[in-house]
N, C-alpha and C. Protein backbone atom coordinates (compact mmCIF):
# COMPACT_ATOMS: atom_id res chain seq x y z
N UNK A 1 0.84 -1.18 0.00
CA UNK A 1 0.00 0.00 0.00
C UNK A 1 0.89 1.25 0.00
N UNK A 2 0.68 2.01 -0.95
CA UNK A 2 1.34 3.26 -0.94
C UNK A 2 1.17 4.39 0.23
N UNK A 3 2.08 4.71 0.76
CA UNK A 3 2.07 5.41 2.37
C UNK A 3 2.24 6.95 1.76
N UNK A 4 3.30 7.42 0.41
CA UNK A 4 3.56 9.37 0.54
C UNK A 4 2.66 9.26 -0.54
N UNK A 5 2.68 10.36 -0.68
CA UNK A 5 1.46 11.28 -2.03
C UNK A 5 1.78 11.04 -3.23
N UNK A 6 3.19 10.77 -3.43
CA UNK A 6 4.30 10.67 -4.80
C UNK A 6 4.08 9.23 -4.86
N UNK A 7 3.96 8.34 -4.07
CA UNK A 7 3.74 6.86 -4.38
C UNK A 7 2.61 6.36 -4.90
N UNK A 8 1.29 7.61 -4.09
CA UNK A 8 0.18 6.87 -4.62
C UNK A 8 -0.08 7.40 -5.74
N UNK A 9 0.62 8.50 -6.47
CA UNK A 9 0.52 9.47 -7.95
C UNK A 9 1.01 7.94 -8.56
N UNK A 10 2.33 7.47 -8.32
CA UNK A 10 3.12 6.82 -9.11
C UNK A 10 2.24 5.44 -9.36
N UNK A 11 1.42 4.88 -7.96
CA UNK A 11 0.64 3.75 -8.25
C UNK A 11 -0.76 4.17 -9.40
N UNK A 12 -1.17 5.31 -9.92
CA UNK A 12 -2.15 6.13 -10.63
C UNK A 12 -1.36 5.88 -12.05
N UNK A 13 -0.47 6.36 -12.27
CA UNK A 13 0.62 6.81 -13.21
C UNK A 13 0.68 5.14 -13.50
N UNK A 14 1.34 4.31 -12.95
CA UNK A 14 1.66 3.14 -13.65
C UNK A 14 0.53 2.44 -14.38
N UNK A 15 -1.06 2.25 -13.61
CA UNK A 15 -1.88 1.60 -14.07
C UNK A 15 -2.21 2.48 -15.25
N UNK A 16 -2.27 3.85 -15.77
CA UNK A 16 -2.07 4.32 -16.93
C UNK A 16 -0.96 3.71 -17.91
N UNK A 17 -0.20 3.57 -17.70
CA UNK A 17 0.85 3.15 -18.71
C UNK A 17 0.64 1.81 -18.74
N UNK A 18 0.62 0.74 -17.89
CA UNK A 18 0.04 -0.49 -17.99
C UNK A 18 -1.04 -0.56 -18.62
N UNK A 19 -2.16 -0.40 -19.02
CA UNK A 19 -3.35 -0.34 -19.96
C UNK A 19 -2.79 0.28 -21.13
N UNK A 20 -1.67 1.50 -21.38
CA UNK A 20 -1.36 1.04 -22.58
C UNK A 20 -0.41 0.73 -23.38
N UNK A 21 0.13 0.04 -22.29
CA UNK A 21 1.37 -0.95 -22.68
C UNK A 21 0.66 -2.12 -23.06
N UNK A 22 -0.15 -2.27 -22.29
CA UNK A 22 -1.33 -3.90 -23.23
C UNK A 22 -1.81 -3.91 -24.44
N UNK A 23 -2.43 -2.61 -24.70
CA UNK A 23 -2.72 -1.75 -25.89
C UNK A 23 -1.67 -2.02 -27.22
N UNK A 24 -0.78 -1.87 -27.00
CA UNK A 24 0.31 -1.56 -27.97
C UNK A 24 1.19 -2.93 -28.02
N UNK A 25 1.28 -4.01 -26.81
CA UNK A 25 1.36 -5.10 -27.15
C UNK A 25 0.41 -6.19 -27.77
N UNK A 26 -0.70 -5.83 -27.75
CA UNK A 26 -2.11 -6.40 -28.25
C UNK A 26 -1.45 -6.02 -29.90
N UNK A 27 -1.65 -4.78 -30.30
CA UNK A 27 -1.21 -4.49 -31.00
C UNK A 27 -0.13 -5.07 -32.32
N UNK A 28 0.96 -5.29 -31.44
CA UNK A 28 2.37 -6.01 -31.92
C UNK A 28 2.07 -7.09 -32.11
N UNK A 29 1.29 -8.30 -31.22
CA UNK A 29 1.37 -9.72 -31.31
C UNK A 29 0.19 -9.60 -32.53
N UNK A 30 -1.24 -9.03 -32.51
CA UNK A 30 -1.88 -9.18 -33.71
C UNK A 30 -1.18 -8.98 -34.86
N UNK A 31 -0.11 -8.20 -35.40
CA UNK A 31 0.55 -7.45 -36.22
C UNK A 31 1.22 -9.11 -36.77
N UNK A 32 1.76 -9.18 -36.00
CA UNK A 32 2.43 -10.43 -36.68
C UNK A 32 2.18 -11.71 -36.52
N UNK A 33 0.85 -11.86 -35.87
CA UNK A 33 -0.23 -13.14 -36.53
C UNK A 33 -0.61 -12.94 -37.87
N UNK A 34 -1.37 -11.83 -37.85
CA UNK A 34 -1.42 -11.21 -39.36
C UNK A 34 -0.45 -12.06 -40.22
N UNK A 35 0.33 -11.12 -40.26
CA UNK A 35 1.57 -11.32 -41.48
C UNK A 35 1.95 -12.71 -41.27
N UNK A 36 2.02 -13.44 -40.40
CA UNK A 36 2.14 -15.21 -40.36
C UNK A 36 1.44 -15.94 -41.21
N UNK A 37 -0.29 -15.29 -41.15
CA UNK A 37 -1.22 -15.97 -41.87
C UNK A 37 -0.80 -16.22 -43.13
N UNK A 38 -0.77 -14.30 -43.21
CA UNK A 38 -0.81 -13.83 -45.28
C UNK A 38 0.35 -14.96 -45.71
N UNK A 39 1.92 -14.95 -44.53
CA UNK A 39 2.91 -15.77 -44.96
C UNK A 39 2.33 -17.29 -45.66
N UNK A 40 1.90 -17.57 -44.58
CA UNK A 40 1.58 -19.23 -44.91
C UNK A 40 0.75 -19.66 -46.04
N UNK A 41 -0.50 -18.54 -46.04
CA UNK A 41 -1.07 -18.62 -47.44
C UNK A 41 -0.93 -18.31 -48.83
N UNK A 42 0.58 -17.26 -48.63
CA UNK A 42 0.98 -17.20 -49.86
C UNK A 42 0.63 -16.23 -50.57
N UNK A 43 -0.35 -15.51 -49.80
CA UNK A 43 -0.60 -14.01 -51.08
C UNK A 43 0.37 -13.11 -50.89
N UNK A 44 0.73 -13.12 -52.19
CA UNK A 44 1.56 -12.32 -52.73
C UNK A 44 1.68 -10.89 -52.31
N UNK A 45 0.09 -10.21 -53.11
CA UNK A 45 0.03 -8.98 -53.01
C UNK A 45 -0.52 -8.53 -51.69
N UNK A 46 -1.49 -9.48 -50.66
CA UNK A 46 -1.53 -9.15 -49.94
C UNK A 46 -0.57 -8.85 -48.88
N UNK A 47 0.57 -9.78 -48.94
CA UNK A 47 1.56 -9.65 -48.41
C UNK A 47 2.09 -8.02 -48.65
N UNK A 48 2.66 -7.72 -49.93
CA UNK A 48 3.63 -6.47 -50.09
C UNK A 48 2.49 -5.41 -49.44
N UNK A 49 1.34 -5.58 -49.54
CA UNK A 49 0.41 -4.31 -48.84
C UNK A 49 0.75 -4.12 -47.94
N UNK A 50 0.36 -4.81 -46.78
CA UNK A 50 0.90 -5.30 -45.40
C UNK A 50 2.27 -4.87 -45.12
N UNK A 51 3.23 -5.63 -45.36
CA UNK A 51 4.46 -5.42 -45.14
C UNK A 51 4.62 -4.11 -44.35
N UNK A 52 4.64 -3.05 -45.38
CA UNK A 52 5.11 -1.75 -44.57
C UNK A 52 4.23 -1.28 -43.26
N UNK A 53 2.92 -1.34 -43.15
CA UNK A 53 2.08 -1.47 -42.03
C UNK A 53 2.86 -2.35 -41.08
N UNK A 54 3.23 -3.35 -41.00
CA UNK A 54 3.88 -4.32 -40.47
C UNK A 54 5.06 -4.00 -39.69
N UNK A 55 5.78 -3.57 -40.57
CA UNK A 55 6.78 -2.79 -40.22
C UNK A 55 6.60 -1.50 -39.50
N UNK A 56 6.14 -0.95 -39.71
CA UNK A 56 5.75 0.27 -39.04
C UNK A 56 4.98 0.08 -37.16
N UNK A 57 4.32 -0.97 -37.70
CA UNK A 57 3.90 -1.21 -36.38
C UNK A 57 4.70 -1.84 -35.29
N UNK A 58 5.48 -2.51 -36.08
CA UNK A 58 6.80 -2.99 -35.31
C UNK A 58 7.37 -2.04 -34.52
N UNK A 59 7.85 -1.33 -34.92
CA UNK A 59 9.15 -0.55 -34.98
C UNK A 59 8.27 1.21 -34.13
N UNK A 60 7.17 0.89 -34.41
CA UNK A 60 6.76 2.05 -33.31
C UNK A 60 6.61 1.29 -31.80
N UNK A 61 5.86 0.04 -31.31
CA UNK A 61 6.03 -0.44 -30.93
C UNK A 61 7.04 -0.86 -29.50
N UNK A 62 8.65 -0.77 -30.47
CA UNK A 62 10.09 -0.92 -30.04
C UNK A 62 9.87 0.24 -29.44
N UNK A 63 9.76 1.45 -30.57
CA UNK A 63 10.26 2.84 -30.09
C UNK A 63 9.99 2.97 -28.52
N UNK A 64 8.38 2.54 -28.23
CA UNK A 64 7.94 2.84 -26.65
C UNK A 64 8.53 2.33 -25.68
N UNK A 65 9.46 1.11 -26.07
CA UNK A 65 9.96 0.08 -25.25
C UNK A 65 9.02 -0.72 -24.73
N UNK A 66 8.18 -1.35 -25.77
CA UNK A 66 7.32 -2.65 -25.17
C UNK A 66 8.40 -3.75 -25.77
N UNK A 67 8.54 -3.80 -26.75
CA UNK A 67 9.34 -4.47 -27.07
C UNK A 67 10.83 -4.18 -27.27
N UNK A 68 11.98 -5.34 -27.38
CA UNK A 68 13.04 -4.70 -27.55
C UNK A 68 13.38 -4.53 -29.25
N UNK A 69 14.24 -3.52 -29.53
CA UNK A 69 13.96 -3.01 -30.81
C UNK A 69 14.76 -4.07 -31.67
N UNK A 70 15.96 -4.70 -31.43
CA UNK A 70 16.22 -5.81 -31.65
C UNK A 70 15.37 -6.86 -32.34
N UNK A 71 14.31 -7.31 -31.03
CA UNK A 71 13.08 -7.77 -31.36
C UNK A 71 12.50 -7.79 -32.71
N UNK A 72 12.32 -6.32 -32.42
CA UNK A 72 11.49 -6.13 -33.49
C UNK A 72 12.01 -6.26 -35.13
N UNK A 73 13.00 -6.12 -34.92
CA UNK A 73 13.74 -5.94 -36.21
C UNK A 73 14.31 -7.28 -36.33
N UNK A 74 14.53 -8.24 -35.83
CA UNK A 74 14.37 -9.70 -35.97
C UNK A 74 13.44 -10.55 -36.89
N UNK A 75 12.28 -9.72 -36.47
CA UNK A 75 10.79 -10.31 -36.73
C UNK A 75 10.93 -9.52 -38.61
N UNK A 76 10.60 -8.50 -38.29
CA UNK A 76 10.93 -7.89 -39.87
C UNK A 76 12.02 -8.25 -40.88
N UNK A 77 13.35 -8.86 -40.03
CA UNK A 77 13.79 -9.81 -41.23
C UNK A 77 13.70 -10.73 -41.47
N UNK A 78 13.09 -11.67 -40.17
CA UNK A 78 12.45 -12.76 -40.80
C UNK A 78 12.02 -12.86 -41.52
N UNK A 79 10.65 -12.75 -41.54
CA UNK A 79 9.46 -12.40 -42.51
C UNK A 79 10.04 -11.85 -43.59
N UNK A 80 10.96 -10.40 -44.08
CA UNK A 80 11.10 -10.27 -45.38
C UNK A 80 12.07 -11.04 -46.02
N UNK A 81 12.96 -11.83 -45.27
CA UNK A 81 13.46 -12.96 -45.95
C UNK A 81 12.58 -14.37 -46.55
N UNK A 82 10.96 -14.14 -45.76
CA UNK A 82 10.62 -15.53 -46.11
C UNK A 82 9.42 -14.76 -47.84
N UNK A 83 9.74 -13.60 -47.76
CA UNK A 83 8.33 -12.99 -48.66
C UNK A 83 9.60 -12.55 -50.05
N UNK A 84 10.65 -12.84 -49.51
CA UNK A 84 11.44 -12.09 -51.08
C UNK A 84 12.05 -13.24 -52.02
């Protein structure tokens, strides 16, 4: 239980950023179910649509530090190694 004024701001403050740190990881893991699917099924064009969305969502993602940017950029060469 938070005892000074600054602790219980900070216990306020975190459950804000926790809701949307879920947000933006919800986000990331849909992002690249997505692009798993389009992978496995093979569309082409749906794929290159995607892609940059993909990427983008990645890599904003990193920026917040939900993920590590590493991470993220792992995942994006995966995938454009398996689509080229």
């Amino acid at each position: 239980m938070p005892n000074t004024k600054s602790a219980i701001r900070r216990v306020r403050r975190v459950k804000k950023q926790t809701s949307v740190n879920r947000v933006r990881k919800s986000k990331y893991k849909s992002a690249v179910k997505q692009m798993e699917n389009l992978v496995k099924k093979g569309d082409k064009k749906k794929i290159k649509e995607f892609f940059p969305k993909f990427q983008s969502i990645l890599m904003q993602v990193a920026k917040k530090g939900v993920v590590n940017r590493k991470t993220a950029s792992r995942k994006i060469s995966k995938v454009s190694k398996k689509i080229s």
